[in-house]
PDB file of N, CA and C in Angstrom:
ATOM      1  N   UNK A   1      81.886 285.098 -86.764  1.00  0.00           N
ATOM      2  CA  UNK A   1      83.175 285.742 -86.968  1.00  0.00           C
ATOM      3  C   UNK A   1      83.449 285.796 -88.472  1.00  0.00           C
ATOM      4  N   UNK A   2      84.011 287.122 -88.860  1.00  0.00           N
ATOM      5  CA  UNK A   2      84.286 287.006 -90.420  1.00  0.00           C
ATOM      6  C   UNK A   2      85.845 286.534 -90.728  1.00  0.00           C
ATOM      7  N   UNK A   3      85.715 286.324 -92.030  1.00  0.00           N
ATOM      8  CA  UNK A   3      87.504 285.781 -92.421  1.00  0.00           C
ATOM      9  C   UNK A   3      88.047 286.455 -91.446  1.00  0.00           C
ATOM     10  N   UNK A   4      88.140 288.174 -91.551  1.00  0.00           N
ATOM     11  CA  UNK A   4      89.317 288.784 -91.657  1.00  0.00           C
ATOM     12  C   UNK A   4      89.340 288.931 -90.112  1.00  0.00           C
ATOM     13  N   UNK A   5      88.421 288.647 -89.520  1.00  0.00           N
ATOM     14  CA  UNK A   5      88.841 288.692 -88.037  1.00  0.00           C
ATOM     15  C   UNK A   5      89.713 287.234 -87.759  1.00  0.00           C
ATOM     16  N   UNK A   6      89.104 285.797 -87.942  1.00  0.00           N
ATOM     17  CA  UNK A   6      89.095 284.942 -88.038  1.00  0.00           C
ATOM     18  C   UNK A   6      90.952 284.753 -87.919  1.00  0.00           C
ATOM     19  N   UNK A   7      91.095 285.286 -89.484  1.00  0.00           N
ATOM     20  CA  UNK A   7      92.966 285.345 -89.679  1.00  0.00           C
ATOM     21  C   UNK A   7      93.718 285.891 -88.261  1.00  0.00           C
ATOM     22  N   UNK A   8      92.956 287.240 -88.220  1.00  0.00           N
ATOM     23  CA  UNK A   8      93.734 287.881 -87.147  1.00  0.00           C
ATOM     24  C   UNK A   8      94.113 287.090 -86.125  1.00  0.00           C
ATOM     25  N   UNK A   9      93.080 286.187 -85.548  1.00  0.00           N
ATOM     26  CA  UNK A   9      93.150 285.507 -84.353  1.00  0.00           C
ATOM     27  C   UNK A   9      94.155 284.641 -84.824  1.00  0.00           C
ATOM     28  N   UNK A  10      94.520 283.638 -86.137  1.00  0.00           N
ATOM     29  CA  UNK A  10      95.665 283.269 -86.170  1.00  0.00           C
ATOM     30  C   UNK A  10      96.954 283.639 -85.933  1.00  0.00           C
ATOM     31  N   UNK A  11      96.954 284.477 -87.152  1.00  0.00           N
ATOM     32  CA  UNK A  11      98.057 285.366 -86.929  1.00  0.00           C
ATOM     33  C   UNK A  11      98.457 286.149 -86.145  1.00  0.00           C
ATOM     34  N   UNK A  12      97.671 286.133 -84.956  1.00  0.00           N
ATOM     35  CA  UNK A  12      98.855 286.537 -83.619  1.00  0.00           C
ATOM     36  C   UNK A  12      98.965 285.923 -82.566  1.00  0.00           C
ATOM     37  N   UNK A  13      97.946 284.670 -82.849  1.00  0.00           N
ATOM     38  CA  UNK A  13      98.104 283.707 -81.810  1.00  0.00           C
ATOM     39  C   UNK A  13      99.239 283.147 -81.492  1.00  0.00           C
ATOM     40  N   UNK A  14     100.544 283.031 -81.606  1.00  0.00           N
ATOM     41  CA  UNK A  14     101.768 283.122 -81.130  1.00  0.00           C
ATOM     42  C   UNK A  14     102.409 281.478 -81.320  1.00  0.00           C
ATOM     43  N   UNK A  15     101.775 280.906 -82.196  1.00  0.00           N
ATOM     44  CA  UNK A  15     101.199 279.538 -82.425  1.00  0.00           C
ATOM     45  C   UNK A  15     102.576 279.611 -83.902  1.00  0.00           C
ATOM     46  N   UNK A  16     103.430 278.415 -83.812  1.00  0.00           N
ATOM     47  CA  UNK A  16     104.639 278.159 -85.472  1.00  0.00           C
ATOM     48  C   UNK A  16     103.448 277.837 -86.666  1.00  0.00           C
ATOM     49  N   UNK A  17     103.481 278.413 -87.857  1.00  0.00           N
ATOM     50  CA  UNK A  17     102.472 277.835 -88.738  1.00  0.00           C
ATOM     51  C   UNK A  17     103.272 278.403 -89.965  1.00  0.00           C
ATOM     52  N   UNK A  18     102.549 277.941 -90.889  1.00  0.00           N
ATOM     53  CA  UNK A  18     102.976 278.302 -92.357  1.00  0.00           C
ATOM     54  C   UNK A  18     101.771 278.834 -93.232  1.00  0.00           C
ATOM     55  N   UNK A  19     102.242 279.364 -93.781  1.00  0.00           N
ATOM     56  CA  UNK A  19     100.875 279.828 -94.488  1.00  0.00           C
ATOM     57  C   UNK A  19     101.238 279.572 -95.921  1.00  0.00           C
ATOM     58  N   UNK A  20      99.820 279.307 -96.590  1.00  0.00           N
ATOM     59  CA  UNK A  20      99.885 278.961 -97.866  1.00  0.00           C
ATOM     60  C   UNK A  20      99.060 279.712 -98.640  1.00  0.00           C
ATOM     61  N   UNK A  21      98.782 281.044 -99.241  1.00  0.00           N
ATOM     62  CA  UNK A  21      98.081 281.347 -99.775  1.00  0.00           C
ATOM     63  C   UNK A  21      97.655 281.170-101.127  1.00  0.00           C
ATOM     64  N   UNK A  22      96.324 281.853-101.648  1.00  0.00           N
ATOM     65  CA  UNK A  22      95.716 281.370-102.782  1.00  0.00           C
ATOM     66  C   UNK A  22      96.496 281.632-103.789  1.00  0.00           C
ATOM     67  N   UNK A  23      97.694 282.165-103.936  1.00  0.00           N
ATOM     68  CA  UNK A  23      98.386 282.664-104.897  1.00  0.00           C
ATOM     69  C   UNK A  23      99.085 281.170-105.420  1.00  0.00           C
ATOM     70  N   UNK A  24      99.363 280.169-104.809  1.00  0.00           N
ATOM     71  CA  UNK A  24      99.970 278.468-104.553  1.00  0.00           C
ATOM     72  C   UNK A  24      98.672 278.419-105.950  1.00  0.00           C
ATOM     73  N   UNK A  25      97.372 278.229-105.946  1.00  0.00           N
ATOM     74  CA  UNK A  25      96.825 277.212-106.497  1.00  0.00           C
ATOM     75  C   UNK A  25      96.704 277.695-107.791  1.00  0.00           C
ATOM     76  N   UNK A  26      97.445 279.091-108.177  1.00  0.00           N
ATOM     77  CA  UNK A  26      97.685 279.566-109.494  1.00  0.00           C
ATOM     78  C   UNK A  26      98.952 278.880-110.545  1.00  0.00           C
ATOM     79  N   UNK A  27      99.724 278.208-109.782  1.00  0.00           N
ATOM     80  CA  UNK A  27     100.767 277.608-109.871  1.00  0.00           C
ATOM     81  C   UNK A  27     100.629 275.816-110.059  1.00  0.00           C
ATOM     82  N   UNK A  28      99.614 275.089-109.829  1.00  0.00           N
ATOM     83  CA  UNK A  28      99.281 274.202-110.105  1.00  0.00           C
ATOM     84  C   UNK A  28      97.511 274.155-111.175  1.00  0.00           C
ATOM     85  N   UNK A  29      98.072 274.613-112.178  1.00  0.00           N
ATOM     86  CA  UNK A  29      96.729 274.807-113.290  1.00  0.00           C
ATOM     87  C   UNK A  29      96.659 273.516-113.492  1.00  0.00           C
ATOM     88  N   UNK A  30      95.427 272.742-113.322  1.00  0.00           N
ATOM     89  CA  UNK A  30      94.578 271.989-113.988  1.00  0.00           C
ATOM     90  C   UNK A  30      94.486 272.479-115.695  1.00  0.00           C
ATOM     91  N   UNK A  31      95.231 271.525-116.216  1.00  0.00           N
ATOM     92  CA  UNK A  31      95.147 272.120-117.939  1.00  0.00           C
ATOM     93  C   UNK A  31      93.970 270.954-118.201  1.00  0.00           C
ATOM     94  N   UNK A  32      93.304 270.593-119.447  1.00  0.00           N
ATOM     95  CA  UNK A  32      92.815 269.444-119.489  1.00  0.00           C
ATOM     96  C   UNK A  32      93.355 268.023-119.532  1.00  0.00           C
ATOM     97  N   UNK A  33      94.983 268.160-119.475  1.00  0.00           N
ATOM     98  CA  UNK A  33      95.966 266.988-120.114  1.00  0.00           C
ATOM     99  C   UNK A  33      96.030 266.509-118.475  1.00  0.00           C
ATOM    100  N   UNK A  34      95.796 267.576-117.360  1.00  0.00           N
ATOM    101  CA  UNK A  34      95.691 266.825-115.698  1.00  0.00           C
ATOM    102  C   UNK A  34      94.141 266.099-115.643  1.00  0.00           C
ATOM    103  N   UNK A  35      93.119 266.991-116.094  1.00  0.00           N
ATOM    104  CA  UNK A  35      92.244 266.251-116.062  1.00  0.00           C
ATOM    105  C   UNK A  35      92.107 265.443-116.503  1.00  0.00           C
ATOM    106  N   UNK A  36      92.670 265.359-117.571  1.00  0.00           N
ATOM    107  CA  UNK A  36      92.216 263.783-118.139  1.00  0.00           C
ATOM    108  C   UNK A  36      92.981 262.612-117.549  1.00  0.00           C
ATOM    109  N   UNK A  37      94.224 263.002-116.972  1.00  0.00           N
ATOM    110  CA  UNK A  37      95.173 261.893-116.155  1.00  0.00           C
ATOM    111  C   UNK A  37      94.110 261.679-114.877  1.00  0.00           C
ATOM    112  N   UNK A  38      93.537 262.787-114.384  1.00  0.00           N
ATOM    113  CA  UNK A  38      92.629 262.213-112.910  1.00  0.00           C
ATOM    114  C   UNK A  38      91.729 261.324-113.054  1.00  0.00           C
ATOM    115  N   UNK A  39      90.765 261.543-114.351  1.00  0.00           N
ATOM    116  CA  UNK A  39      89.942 260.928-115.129  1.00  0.00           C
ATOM    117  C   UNK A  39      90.245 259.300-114.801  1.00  0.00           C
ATOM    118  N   UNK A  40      90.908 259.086-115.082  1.00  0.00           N
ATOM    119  CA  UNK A  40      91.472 257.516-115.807  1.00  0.00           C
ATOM    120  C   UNK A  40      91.222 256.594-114.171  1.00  0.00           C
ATOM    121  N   UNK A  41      91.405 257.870-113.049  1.00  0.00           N
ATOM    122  CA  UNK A  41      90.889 256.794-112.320  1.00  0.00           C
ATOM    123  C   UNK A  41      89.428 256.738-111.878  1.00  0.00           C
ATOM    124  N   UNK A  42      88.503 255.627-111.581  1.00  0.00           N
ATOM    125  CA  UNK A  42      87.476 255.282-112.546  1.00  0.00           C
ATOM    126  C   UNK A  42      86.733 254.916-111.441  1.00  0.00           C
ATOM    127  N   UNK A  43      86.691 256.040-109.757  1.00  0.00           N
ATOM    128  CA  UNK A  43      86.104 256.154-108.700  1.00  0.00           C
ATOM    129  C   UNK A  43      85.568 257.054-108.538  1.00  0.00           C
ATOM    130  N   UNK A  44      84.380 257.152-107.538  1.00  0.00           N
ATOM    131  CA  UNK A  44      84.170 258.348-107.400  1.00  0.00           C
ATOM    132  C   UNK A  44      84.748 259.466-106.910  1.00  0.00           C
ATOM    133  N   UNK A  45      85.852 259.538-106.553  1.00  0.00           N
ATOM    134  CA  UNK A  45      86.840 260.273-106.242  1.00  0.00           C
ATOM    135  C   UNK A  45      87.074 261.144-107.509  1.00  0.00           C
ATOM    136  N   UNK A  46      87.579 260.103-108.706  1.00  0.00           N
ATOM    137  CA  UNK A  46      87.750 260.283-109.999  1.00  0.00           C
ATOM    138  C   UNK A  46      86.675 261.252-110.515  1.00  0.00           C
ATOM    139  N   UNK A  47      86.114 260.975-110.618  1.00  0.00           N
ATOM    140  CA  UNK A  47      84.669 261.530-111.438  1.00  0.00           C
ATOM    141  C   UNK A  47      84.527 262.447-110.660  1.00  0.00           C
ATOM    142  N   UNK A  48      84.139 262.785-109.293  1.00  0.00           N
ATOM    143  CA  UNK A  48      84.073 264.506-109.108  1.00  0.00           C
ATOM    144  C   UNK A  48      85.449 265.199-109.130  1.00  0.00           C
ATOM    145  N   UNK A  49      86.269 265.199-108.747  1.00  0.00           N
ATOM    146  CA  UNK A  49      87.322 265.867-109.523  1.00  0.00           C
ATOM    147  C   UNK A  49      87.335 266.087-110.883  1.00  0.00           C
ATOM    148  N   UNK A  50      86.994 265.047-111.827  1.00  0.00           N
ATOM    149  CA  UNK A  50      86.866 265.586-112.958  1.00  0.00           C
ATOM    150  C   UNK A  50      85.793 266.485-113.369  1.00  0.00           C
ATOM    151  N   UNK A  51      84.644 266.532-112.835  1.00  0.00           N
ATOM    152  CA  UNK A  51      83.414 266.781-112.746  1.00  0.00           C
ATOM    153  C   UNK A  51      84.006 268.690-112.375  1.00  0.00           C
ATOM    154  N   UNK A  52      84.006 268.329-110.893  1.00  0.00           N
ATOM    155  CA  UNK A  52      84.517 269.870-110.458  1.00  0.00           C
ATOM    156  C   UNK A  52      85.680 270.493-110.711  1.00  0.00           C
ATOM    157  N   UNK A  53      86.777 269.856-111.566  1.00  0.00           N
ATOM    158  CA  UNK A  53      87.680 270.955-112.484  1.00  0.00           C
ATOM    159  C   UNK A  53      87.213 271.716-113.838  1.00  0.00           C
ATOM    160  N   UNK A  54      86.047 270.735-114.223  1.00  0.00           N
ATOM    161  CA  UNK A  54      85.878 270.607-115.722  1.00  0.00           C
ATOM    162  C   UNK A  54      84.701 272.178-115.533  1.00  0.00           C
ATOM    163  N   UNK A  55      84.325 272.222-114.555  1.00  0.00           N
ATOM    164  CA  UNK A  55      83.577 272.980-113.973  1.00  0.00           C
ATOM    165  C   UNK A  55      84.153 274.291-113.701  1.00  0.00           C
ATOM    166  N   UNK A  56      85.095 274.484-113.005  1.00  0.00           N
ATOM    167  CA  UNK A  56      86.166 275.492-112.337  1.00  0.00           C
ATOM    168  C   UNK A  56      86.811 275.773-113.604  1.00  0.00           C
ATOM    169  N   UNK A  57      87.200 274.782-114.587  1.00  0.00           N
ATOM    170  CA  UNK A  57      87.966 275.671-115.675  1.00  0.00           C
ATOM    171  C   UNK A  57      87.041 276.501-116.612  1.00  0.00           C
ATOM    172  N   UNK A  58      85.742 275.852-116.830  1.00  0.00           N
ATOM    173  CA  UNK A  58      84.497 276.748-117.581  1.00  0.00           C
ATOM    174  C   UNK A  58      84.540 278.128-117.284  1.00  0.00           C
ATOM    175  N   UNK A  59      84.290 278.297-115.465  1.00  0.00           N
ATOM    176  CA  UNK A  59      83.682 279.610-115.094  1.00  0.00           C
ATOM    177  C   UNK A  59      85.333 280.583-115.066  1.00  0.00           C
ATOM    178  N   UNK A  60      86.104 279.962-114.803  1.00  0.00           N
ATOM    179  CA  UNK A  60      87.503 280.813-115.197  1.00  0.00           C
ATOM    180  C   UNK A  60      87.572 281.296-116.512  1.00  0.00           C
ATOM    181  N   UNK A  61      87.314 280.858-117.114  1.00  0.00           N
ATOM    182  CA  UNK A  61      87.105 281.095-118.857  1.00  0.00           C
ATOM    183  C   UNK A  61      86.411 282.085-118.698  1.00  0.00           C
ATOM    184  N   UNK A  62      85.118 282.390-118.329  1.00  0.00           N
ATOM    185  CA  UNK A  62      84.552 283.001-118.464  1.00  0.00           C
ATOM    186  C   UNK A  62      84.451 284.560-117.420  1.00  0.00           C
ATOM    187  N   UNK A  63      84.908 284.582-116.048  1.00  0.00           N
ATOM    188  CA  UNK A  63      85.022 285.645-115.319  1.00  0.00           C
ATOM    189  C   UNK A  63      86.447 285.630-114.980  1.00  0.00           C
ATOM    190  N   UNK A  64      87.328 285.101-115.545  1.00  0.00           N
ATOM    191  CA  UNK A  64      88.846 285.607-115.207  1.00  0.00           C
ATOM    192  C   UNK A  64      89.439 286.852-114.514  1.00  0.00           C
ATOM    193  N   UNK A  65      89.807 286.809-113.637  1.00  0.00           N
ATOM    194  CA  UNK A  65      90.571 288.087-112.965  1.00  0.00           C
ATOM    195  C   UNK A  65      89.281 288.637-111.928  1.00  0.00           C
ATOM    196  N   UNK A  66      90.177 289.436-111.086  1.00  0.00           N
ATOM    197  CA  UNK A  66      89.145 290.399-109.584  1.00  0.00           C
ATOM    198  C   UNK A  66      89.889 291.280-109.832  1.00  0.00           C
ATOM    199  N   UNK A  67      88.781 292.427-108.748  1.00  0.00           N
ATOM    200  CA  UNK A  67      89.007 293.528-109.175  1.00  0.00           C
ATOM    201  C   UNK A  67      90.329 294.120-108.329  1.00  0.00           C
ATOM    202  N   UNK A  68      90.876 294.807-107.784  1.00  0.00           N
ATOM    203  CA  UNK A  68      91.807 295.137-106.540  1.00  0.00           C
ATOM    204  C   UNK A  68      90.887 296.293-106.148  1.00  0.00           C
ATOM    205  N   UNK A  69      91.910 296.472-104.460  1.00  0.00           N
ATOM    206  CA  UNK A  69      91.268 297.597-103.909  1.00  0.00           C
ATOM    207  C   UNK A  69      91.817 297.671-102.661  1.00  0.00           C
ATOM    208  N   UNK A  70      91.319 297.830-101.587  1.00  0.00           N
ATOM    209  CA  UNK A  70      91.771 298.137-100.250  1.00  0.00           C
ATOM    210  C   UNK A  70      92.272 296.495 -99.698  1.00  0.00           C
ATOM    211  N   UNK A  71      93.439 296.645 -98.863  1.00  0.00           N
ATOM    212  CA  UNK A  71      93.917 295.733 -98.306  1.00  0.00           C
ATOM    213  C   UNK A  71      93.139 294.908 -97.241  1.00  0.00           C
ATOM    214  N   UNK A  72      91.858 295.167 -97.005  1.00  0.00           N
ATOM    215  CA  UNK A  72      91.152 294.908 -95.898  1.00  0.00           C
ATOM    216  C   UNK A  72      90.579 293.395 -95.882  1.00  0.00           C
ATOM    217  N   UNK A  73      90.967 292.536 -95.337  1.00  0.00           N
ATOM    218  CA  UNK A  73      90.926 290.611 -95.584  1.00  0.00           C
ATOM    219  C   UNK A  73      92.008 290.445 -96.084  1.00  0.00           C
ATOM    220  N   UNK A  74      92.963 290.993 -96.762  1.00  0.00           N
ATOM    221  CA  UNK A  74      94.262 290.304 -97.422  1.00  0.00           C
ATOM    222  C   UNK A  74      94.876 290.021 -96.568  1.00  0.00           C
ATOM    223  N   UNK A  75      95.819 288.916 -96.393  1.00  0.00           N
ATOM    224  CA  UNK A  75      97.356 288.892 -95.799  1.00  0.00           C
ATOM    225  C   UNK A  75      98.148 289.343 -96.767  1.00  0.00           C
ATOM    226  N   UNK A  76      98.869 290.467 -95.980  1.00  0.00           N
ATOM    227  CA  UNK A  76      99.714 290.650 -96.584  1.00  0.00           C
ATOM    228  C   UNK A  76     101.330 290.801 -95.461  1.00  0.00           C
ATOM    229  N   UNK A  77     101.902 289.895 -96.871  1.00  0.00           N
ATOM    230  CA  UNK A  77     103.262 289.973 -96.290  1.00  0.00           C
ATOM    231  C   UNK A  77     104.021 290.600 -96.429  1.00  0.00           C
ATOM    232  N   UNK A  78     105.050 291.469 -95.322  1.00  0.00           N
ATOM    233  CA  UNK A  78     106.502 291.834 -94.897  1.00  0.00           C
ATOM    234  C   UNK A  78     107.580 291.140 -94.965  1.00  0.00           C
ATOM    235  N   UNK A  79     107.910 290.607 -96.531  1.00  0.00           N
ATOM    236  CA  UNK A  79     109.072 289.942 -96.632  1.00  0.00           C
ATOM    237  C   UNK A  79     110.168 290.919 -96.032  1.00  0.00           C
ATOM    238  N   UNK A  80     110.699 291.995 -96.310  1.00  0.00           N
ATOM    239  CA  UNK A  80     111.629 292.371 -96.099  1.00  0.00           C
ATOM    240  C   UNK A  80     111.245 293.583 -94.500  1.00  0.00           C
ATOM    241  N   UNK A  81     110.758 292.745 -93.593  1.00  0.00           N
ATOM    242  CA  UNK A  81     110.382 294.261 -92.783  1.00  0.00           C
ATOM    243  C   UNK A  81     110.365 295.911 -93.122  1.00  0.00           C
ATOM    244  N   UNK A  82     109.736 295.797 -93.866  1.00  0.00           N
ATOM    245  CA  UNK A  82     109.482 297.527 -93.954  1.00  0.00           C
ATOM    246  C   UNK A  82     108.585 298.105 -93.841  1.00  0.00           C
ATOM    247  N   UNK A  83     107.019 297.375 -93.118  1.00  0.00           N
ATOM    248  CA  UNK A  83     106.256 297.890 -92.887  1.00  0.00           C
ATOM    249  C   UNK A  83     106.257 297.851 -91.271  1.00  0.00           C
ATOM    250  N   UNK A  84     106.682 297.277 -90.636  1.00  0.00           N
ATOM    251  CA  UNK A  84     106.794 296.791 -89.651  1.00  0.00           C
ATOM    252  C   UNK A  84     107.978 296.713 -89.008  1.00  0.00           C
ATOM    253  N   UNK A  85     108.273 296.847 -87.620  1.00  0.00           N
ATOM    254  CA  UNK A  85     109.832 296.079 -86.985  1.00  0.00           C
ATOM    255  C   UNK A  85     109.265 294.865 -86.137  1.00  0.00           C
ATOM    256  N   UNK A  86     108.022 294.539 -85.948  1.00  0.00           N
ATOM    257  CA  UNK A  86     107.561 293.391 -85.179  1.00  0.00           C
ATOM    258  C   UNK A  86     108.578 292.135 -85.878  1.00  0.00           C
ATOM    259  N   UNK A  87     108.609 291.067 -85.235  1.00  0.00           N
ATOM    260  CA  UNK A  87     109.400 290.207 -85.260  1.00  0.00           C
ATOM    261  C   UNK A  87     108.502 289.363 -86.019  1.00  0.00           C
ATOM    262  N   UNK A  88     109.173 288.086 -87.635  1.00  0.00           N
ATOM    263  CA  UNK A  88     107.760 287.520 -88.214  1.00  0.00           C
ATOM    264  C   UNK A  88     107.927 286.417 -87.321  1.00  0.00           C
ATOM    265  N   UNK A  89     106.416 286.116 -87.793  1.00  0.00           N
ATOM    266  CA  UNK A  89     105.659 284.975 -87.200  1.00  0.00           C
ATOM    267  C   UNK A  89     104.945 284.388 -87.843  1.00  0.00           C
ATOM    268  N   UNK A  90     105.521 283.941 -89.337  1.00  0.00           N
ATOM    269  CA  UNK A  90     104.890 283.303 -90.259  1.00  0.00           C
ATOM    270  C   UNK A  90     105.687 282.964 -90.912  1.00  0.00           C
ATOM    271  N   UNK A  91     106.299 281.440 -92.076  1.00  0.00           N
ATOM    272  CA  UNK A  91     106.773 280.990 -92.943  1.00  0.00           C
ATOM    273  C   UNK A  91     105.534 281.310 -93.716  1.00  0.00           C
ATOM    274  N   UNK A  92     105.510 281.731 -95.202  1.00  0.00           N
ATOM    275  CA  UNK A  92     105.002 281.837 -96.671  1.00  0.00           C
ATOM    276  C   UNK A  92     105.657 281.032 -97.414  1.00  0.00           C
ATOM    277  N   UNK A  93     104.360 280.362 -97.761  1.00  0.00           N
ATOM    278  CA  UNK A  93     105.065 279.148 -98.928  1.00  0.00           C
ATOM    279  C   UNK A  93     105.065 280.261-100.512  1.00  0.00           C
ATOM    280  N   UNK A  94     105.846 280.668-101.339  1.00  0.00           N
ATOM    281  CA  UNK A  94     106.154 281.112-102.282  1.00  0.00           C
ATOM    282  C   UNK A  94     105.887 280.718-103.200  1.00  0.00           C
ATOM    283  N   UNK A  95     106.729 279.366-103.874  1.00  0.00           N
ATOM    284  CA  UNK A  95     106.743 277.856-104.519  1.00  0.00           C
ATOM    285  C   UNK A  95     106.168 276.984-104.396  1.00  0.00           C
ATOM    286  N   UNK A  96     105.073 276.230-105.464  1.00  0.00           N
ATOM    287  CA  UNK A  96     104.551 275.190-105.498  1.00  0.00           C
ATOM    288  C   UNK A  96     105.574 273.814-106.534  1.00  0.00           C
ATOM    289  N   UNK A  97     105.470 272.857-105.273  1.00  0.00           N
ATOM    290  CA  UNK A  97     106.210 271.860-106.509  1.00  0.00           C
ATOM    291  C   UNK A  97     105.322 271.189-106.772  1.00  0.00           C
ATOM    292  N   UNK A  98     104.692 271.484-108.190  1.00  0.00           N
ATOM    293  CA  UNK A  98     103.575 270.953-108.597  1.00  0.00           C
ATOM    294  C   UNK A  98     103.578 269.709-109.384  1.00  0.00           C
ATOM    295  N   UNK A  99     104.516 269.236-109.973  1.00  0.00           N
ATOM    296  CA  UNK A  99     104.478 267.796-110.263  1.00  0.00           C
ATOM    297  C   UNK A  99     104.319 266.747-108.468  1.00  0.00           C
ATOM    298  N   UNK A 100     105.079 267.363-107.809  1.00  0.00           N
ATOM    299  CA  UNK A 100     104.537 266.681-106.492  1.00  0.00           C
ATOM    300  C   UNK A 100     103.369 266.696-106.391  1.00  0.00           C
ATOM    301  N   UNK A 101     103.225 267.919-106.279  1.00  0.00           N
ATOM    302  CA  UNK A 101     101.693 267.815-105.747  1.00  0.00           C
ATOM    303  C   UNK A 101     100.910 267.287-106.569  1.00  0.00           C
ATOM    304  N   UNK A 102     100.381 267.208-107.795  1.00  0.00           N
ATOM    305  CA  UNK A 102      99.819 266.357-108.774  1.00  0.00           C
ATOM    306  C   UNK A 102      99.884 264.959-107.747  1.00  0.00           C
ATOM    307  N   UNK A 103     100.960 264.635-107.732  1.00  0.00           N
ATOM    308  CA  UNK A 103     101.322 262.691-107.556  1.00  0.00           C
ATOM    309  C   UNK A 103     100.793 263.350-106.239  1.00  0.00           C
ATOM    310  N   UNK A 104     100.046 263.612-105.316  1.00  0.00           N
ATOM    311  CA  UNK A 104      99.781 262.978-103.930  1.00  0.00           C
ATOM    312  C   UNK A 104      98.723 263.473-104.193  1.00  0.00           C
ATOM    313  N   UNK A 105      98.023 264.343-104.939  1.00  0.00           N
ATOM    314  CA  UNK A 105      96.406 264.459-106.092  1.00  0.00           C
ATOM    315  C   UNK A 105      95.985 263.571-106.148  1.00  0.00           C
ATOM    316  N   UNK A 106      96.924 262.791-106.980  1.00  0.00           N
ATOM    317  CA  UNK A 106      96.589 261.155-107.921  1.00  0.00           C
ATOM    318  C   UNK A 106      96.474 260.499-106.926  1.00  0.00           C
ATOM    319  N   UNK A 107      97.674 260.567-105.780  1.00  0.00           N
ATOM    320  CA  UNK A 107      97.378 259.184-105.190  1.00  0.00           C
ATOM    321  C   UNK A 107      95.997 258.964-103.947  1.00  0.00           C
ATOM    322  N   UNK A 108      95.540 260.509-103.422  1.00  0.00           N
ATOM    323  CA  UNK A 108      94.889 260.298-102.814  1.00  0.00           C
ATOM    324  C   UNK A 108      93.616 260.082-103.942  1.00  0.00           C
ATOM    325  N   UNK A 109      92.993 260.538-104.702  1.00  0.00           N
ATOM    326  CA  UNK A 109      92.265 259.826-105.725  1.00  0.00           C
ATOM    327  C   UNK A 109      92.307 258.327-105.580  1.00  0.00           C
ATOM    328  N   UNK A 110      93.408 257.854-106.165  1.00  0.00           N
ATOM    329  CA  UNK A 110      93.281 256.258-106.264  1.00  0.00           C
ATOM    330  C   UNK A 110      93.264 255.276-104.616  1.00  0.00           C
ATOM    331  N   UNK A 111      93.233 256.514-103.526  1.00  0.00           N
ATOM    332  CA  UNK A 111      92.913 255.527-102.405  1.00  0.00           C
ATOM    333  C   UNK A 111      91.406 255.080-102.365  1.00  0.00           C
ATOM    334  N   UNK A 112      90.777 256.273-102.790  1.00  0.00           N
ATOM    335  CA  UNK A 112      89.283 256.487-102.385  1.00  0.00           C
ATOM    336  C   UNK A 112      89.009 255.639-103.103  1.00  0.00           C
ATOM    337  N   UNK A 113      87.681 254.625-102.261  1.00  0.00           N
ATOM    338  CA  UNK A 113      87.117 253.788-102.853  1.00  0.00           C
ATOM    339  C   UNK A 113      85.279 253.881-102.961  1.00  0.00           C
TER     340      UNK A 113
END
């Protein structure tokens, strides 16, 4: 099954959910001043996170941005019904509270042993 079928079957499975899309993890940037706070803890938890941001921020540097094009795999949302009169069936998270999220980052880091 591909993504975009995959979604479908969510999204009309009739099932309460929230959705969080990739647009959230633009909103919590790893600068190097996070990495280096993950760093400090001194597990392996620690070390691939640092390992695989230090990594993820390289190749961003370097191929930044996609291309656009046809809507075909996107979710896309009907905030204001106007593509649609179907009734929603999805909460969209909008807002990241990213100092939260950092601290439950950190803390699951410092569980791993």
């Amino acid at each position: 099954m591909y993504d975009v079928e995959a979604a479908y079957v969510v999204f009309t499975c009739g099932c309460p959910m929230v959705m969080m899309g990739l647009d959230l993890t633009r909103q919590a940037l790893y600068y190097p001043s996070i990495v280096e706070r993950m760093s400090k803890n001194k597990n392996s938890a620690g070390k691939l996170f640092t390992d695989l941001m230090n990594f993820f921020c390289m190749t961003q540097k370097k191929t930044f941005g996609w291309e656009d094009g046809p809507s075909h795999g996107r979710t896309n949302c009907d905030f204001f019904n106007l593509l649609t009169d179907k009734p929603r069936n999805t909460k969209v998270c909008v807002k990241l509270d990213v100092e939260k999220f950092l601290n439950i980052v950190e803390e699951c880091i410092k569980l791993y042993d």
